[in-house]
Protein backbone atom coordinates (compact mmCIF):
# COMPACT_ATOMS: atom_id res chain seq x y z
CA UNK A 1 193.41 381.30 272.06
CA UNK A 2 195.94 379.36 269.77
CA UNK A 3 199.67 379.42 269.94
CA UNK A 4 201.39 381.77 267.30
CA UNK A 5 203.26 380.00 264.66
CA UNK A 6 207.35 380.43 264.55
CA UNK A 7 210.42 379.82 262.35
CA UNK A 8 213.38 377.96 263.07
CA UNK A 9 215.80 378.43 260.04
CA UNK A 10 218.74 375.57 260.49
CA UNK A 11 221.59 376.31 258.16
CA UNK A 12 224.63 374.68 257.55
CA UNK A 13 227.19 373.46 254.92
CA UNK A 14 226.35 369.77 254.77
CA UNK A 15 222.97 368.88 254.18
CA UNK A 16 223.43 365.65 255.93
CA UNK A 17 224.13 367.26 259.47
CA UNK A 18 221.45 369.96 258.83
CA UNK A 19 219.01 367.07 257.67
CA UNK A 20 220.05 365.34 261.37
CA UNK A 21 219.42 368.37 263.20
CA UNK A 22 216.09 368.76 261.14
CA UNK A 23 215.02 365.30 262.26
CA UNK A 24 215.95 365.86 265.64
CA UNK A 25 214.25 369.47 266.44
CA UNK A 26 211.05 368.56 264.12
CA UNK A 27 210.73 365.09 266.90
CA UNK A 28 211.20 367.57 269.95
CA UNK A 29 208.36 369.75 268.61
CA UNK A 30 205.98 367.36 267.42
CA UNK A 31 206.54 365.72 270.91
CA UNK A 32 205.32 369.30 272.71
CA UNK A 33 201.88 368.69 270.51
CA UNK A 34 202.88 371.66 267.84
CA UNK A 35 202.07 371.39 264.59
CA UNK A 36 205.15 371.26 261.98
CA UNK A 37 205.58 371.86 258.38
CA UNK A 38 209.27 371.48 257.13
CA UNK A 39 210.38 373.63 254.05
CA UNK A 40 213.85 372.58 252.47
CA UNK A 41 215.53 371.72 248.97
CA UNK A 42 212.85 368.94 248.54
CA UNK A 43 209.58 371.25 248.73
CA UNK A 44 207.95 371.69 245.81
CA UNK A 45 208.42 374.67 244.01
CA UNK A 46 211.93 375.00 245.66
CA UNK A 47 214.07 373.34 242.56
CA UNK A 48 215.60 375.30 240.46
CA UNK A 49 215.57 379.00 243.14
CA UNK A 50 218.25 381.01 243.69
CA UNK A 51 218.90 381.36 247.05
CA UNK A 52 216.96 384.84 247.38
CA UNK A 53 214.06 383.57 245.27
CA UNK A 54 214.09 380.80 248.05
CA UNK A 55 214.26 382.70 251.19
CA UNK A 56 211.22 385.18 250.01
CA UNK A 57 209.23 381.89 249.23
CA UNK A 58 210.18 380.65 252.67
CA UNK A 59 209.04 384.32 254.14
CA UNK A 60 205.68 383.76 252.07
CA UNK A 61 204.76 380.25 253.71
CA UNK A 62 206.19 380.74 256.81
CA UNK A 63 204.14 384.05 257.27
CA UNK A 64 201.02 382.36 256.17
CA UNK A 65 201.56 379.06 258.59
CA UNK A 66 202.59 381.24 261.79
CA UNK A 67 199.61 383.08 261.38
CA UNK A 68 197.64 379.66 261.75
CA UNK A 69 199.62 378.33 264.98
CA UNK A 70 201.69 376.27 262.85
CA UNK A 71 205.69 376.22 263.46
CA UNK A 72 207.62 376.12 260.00
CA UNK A 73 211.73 374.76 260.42
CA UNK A 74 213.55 375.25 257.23
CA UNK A 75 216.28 373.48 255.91
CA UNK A 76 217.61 375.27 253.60
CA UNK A 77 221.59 377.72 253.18
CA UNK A 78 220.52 380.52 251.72
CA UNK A 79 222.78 383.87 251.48
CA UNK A 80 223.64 385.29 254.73
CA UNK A 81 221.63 387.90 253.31
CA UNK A 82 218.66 386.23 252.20
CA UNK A 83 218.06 384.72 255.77
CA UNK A 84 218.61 387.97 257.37
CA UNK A 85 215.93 389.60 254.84
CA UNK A 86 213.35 386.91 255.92
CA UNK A 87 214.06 387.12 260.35
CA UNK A 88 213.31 390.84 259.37
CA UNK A 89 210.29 390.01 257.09
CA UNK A 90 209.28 387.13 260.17
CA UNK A 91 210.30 388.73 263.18
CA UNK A 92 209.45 385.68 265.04
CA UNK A 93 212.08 383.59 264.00
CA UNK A 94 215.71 381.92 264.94
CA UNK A 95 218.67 380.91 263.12
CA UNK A 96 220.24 377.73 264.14
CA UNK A 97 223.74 377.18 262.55
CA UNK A 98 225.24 373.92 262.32
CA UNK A 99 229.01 374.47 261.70
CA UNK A 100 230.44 372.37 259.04
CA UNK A 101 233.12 373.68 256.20
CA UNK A 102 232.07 373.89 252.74
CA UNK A 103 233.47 376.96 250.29
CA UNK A 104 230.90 379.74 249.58
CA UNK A 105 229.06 378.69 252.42
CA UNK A 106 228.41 382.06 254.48
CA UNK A 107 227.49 381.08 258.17
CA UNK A 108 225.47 383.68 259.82
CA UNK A 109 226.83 386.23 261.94
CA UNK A 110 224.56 386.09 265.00
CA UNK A 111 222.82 382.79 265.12
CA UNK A 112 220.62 381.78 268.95
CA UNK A 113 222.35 378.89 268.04
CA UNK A 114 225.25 376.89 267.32
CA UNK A 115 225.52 373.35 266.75
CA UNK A 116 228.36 371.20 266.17
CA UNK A 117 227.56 367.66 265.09
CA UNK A 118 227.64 364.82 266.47
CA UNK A 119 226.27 367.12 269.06
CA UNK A 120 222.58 367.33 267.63
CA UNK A 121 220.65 365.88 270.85
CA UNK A 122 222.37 368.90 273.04
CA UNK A 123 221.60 371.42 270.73
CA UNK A 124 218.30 370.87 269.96
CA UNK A 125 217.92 371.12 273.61
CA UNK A 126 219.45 374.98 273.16
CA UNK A 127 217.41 375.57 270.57
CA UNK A 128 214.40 374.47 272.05
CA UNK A 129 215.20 376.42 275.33
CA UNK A 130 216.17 379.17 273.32
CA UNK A 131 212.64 379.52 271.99
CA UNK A 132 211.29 379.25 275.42
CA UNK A 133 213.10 382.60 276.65
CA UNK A 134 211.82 384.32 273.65
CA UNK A 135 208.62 383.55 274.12
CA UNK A 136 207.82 381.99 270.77
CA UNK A 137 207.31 377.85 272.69
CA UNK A 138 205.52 377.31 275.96
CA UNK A 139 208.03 376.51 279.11
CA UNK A 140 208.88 373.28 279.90
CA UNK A 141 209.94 374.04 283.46
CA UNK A 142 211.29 370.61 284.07
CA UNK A 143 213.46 370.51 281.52
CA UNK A 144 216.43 372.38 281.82
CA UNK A 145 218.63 374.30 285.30
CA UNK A 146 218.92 377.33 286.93
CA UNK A 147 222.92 377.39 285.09
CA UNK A 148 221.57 376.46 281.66
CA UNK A 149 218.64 379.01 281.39
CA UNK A 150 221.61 382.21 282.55
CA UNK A 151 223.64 381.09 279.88
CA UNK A 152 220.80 381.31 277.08
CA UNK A 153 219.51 384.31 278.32
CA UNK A 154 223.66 385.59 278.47
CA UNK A 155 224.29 384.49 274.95
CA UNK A 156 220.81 386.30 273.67
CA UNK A 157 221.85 389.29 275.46
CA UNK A 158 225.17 389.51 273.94
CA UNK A 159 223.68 389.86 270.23
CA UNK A 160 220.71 391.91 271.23
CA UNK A 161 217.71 389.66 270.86
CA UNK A 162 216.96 390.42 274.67
């Protein structure tokens, strides 16, 4: 039986630190044999949305590709609203923030992760682990310590996802 696809919405203020953590987390995955399709500003059919035409467009694909093993990451701000509307609509799906400071920019109020540039490598590695504990990627076993996988499983505790 085939993997169940997943969504890994990164969000941030400035494009070019989302667009590095993109890079980075898209490499990791494609290294662990997944299939990836990337959805941000540069998709067609995404110029010219608002932000809430965008996220149900993002719940549309992203719905359709998880249901054929394939993992969607999205690059994209959105409303704090708008991404909340599509990890209901997705269920399987996490919110990686990468603070920056831009006005209007609404962060999210209970990403699985944070990531503060230049500190993309490290926070991938979060990410990626975070998605292990969830149960949405295979465990790499090797990959990460006793200390790091308690504080994942803390910090997913602490807003409820566990």
């Amino acid at each position: 039986m085939s993997m169940q696809g997943f969504t890994v919405w990164v969000t941030g203020p400035v494009a070019r630190d989302v667009d590095d953590v993109v890079a980075t987390l898209v490499g990791a995955l494609t290294g662990r044999q997944l299939v990836i399709e990337t959805i941000d500003a540069r998709t067609p059919g995404m110029q010219g949305l608002d932000a809430d035409a965008a996220a149900r467009a993002v719940v549309l694909a992203a719905g359709l590709l998880a249901r054929h093993g394939i993992v969607t990451v999205v690059a994209l701000p959105g409303t704090r609203a708008a991404r909340d509307r599509a990890r209901a609509d997705l269920g399987r799906m996490i919110e990686v923030h990468v603070p920056g400071d831009r006005a209007g920019y609404e962060p999210p109020e209970r990403p699985e992760v944070e990531i503060t540039p230049p500190d993309t490598g490290p926070g991938v590695e979060r990410a990626l682990r975070t998605l292990e504990v969830l149960q949405l990627l295979p465990r790499d076993e090797a990959r990460y310590s006793e200390e790091e996988e308690r504080e994942v499983i803390k910090r997913l505790k602490a807003f409820g996802y566990l």
